[in-house]
Protein backbone atom coordinates (compact mmCIF):
# COMPACT_ATOMS: atom_id res chain seq x y z
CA UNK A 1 77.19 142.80 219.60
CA UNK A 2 80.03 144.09 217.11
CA UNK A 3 81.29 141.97 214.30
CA UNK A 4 84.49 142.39 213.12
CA UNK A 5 85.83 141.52 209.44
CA UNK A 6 89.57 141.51 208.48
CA UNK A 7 90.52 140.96 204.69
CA UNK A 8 94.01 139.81 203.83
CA UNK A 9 95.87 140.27 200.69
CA UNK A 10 99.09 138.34 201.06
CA UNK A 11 102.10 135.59 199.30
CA UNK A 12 103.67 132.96 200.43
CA UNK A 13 107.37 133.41 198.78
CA UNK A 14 108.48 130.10 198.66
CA UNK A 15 105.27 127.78 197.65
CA UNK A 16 105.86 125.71 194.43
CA UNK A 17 103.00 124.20 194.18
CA UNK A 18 98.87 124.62 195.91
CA UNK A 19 99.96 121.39 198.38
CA UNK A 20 102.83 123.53 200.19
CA UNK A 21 100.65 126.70 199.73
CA UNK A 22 97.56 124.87 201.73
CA UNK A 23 99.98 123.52 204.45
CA UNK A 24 101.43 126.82 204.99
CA UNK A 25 97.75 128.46 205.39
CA UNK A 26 96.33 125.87 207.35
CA UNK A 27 99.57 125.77 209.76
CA UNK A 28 98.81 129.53 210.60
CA UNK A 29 94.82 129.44 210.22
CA UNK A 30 95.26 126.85 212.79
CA UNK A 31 97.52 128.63 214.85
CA UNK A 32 95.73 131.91 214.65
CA UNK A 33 92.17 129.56 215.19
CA UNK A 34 93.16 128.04 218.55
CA UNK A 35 95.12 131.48 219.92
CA UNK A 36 92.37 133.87 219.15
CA UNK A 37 89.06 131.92 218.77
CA UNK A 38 87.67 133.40 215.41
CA UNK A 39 86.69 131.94 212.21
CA UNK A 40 89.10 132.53 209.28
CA UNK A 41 89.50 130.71 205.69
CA UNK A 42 90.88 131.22 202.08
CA UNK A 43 88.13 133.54 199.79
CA UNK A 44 90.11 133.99 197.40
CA UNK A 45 93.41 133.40 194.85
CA UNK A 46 93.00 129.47 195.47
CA UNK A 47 94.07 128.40 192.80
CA UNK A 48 97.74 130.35 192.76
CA UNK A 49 100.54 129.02 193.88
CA UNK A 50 102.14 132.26 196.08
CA UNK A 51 99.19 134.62 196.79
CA UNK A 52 95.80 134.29 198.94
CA UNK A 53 92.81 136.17 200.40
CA UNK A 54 91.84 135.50 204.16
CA UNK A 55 88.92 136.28 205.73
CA UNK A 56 88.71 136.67 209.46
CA UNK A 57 85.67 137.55 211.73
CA UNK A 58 85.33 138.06 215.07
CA UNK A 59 82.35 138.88 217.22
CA UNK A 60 82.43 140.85 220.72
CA UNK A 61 80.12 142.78 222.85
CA UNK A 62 82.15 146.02 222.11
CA UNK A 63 84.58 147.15 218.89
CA UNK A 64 87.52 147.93 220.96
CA UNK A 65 88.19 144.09 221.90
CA UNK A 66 87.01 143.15 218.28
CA UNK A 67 90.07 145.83 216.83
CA UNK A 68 92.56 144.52 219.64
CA UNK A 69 92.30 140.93 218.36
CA UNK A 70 92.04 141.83 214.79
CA UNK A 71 95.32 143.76 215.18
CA UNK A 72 96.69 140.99 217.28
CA UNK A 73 96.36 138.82 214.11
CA UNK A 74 97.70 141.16 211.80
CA UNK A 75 100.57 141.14 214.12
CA UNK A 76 100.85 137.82 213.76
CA UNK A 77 101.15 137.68 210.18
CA UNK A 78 103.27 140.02 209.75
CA UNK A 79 105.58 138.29 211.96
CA UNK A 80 105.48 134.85 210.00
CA UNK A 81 108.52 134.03 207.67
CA UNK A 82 106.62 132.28 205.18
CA UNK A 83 104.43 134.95 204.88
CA UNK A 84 104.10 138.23 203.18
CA UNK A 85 101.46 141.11 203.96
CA UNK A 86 100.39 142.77 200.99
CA UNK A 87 97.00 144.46 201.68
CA UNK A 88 94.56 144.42 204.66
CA UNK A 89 91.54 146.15 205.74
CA UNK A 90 88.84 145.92 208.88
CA UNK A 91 85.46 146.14 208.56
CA UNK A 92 82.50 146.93 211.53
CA UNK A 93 79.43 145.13 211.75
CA UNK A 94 76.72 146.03 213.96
């Protein structure tokens, strides 16, 4: 069994306030959620406006699955409008 952690650094451009930044994060979260079937949430930067934290993890019977959904999401983020990718880095877990 491999476990998989992602760590994202990232702003929202346009939030003016935590309501719009939550409904922007749980619109993809969910997304992501039902597409990939991992566990992700906000660990950090909650209470700013335009910038978060996400953690994602993902468990798998071999790393190379784990990495090919984990860059699957990145992919995804990257590819949101509301969204900007500032940092992100994987992590293996035995």
């Amino acid at each position: 069994m491999v476990v998989g952690l992602l760590v994202v650094d990232c702003l929202l451009g346009k939030g003016h306030s935590l309501k719009e930044k939550r409904q922007v994060l749980l619109s993809l979260t969910q997304r992501i959620r039902n597409r990939y079937n991992i566990s992700i949430a906000e660990i950090d930067h909650q209470n700013l406006w335009q910038r978060s934290k996400l953690g994602v993890a993902c468990v798998n019977s071999e790393w190379q699955a784990t990495e090919r959904i984990l860059n699957n999401i990145v992919r995804l983020m990257e590819n949101e409008p509301r969204f900007t990718l500032l940092n992100f880095e994987y992590q293996k877990i035995y």
